[in-house]
Protein backbone atom coordinates (compact mmCIF):
# COMPACT_ATOMS: atom_id res chain seq x y z
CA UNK A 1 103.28 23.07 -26.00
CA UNK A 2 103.57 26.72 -26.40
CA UNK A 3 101.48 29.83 -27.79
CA UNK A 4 102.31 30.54 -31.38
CA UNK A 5 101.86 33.09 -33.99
CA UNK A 6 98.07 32.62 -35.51
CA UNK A 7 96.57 31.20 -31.93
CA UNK A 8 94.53 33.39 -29.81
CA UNK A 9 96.02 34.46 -26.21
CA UNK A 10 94.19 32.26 -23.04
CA UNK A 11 91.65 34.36 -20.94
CA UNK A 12 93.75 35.23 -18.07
CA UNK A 13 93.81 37.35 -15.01
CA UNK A 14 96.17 39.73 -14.29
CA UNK A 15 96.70 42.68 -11.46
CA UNK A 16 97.34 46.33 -12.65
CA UNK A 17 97.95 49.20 -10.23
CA UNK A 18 94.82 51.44 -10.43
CA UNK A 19 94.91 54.67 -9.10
CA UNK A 20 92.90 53.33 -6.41
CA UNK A 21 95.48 50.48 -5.74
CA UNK A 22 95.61 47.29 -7.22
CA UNK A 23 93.26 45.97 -9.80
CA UNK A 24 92.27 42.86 -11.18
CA UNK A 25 91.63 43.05 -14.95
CA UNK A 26 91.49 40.45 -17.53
CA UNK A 27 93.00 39.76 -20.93
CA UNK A 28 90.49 39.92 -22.62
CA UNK A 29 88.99 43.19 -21.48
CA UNK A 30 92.70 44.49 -22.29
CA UNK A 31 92.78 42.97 -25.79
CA UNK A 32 89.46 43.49 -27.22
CA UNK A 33 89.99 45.34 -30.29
CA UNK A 34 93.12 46.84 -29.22
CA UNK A 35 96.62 46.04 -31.25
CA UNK A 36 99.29 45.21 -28.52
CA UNK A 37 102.94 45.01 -28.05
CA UNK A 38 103.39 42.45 -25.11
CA UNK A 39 106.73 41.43 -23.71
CA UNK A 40 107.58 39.22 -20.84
CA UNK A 41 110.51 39.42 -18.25
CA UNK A 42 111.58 36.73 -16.42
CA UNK A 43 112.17 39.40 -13.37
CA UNK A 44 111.30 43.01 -12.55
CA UNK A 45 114.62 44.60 -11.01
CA UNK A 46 116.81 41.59 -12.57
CA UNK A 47 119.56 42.59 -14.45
CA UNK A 48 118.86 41.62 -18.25
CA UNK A 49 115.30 42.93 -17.69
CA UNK A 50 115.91 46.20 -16.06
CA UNK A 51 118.82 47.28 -17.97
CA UNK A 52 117.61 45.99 -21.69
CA UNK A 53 114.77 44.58 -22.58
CA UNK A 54 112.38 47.04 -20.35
CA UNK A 55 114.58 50.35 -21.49
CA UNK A 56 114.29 49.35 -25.16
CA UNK A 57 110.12 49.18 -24.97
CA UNK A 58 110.26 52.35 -22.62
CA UNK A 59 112.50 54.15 -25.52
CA UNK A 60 110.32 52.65 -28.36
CA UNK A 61 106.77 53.27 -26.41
CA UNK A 62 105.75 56.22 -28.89
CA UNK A 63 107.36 54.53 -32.30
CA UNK A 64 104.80 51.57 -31.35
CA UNK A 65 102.01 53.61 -30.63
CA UNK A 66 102.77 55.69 -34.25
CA UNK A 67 102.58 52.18 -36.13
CA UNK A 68 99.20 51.59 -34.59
CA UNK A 69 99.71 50.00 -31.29
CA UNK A 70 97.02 50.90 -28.69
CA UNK A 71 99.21 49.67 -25.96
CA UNK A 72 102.46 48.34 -25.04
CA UNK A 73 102.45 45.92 -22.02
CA UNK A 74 104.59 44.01 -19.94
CA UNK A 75 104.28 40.66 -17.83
CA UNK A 76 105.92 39.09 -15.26
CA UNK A 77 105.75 36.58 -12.85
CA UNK A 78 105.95 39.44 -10.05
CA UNK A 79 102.76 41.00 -7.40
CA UNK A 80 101.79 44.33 -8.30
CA UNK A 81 103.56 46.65 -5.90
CA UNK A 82 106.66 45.47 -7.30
CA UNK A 83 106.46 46.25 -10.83
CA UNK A 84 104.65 49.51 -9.94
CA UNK A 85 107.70 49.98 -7.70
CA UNK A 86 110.16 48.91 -10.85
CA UNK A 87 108.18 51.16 -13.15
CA UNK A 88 108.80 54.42 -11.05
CA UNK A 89 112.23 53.44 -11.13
CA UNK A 90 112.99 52.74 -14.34
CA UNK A 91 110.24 55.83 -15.95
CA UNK A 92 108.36 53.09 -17.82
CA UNK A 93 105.06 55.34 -17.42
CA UNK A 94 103.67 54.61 -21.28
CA UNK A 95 104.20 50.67 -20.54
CA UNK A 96 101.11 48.89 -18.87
CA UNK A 97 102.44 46.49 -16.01
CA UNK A 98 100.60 43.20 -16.05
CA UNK A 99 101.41 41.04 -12.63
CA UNK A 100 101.10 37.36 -13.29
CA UNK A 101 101.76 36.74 -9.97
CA UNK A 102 101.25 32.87 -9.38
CA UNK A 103 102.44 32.44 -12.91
CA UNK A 104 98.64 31.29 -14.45
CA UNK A 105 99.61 33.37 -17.63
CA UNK A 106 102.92 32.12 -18.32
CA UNK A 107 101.92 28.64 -17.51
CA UNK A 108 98.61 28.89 -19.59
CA UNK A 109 100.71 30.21 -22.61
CA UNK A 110 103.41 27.36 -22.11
CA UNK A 111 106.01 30.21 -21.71
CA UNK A 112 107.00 29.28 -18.17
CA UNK A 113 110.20 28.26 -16.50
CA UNK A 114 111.74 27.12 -13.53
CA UNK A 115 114.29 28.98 -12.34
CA UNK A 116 114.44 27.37 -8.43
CA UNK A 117 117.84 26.03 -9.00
CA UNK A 118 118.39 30.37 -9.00
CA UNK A 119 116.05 30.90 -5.98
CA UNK A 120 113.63 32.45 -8.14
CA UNK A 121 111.26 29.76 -8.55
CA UNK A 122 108.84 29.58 -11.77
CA UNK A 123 108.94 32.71 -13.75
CA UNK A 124 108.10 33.44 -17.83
CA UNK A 125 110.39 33.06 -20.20
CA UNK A 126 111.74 36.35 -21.92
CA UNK A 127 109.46 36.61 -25.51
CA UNK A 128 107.66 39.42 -26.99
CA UNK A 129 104.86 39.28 -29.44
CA UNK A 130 102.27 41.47 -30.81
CA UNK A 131 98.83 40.70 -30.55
CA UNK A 132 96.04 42.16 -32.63
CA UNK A 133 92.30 41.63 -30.96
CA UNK A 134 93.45 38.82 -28.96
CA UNK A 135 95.01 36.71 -31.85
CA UNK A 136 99.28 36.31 -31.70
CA UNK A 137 100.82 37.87 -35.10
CA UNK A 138 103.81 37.67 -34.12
CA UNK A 139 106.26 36.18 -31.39
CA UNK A 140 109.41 36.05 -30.48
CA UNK A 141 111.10 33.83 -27.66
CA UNK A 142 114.38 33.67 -25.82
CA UNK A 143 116.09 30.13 -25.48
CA UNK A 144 117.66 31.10 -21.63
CA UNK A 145 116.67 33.49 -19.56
CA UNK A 146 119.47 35.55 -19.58
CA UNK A 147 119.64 36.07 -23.50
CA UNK A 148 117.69 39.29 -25.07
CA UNK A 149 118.36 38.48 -28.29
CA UNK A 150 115.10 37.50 -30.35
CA UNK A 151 112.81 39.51 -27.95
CA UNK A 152 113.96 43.32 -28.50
CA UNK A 153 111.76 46.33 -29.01
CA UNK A 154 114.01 46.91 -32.51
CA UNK A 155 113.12 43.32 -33.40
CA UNK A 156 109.11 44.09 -32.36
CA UNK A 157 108.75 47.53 -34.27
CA UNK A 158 110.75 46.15 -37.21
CA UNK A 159 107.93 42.90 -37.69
CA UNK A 160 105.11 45.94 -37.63
């Protein structure tokens, strides 16, 4: 069964690049209080995620922020060097890169996939939501993978 709007986001652990190198952080010392845009990729550096749904939050960052979001943030099912590495590349400086690296988020939220028939092995699926002191108001989630339909910035800021 999976997360949905009006339930309240699992304690999780995540990895952030810290300007000492990586960092462990949890969600709830990210959430607490704080009104967040949070969007999953299946992939950094895959093709759907690097080319829309990443450049649409990176493009919308400061429209969020103006509506009252205290952070955007994005997940994946990726270690920390990479999406540092993938945020460099793709100047996604005002998003906060979460690494769910063993999948315990995705899993936790019932959000994950397999993708192994792919050689990717299990990953998120592609959703975004907006959560407001750790509670989900609202959530969107892709049916495949490759779709970026239901999970768009414009869809995100629009539901503000």
């Amino acid at each position: 069964m999976s997360i949905k709007v009006g339930d309240r986001l699992p304690e999780a652990k995540f990895t952030i690049m810290g300007e000492g190198g990586p960092k462990p952080v949890t969600s709830g010392e990210l959430l607490k209080g704080k009104k967040v845009v949070l969007f999953a990729v299946p992939g950094a550096f895959t093709p759907t995620c690097s080319e829309q749904h990443l450049p649409g939050f990176v493009g919308l960052a400061d429209d969020f922020k103006t509506k009252g979001a205290d952070m955007v943030a994005c997940t994946a099912v990726n270690d920390v060097f990479v999406l540092n590495a993938w945020s460099k590349a793709r100047g996604a400086g005002d998003i906060t890169m979460l690494a769910d690296g063993n999948a315990d988020f995705a899993r936790a939220l019932g959000l994950d996939i397999d993708l192994g028939a792919f050689g990717l092995g299990t990953r998120s699926k592609r959703y975004a939501m907006i959560v407001n002191d750790g509670v989900v108001e609202y959530l969107a989630i892709e049916d495949s993978p490759p779709e970026h339909i239901k999970a768009t910035a414009e869809k995100v800021l629009a539901s503000f």
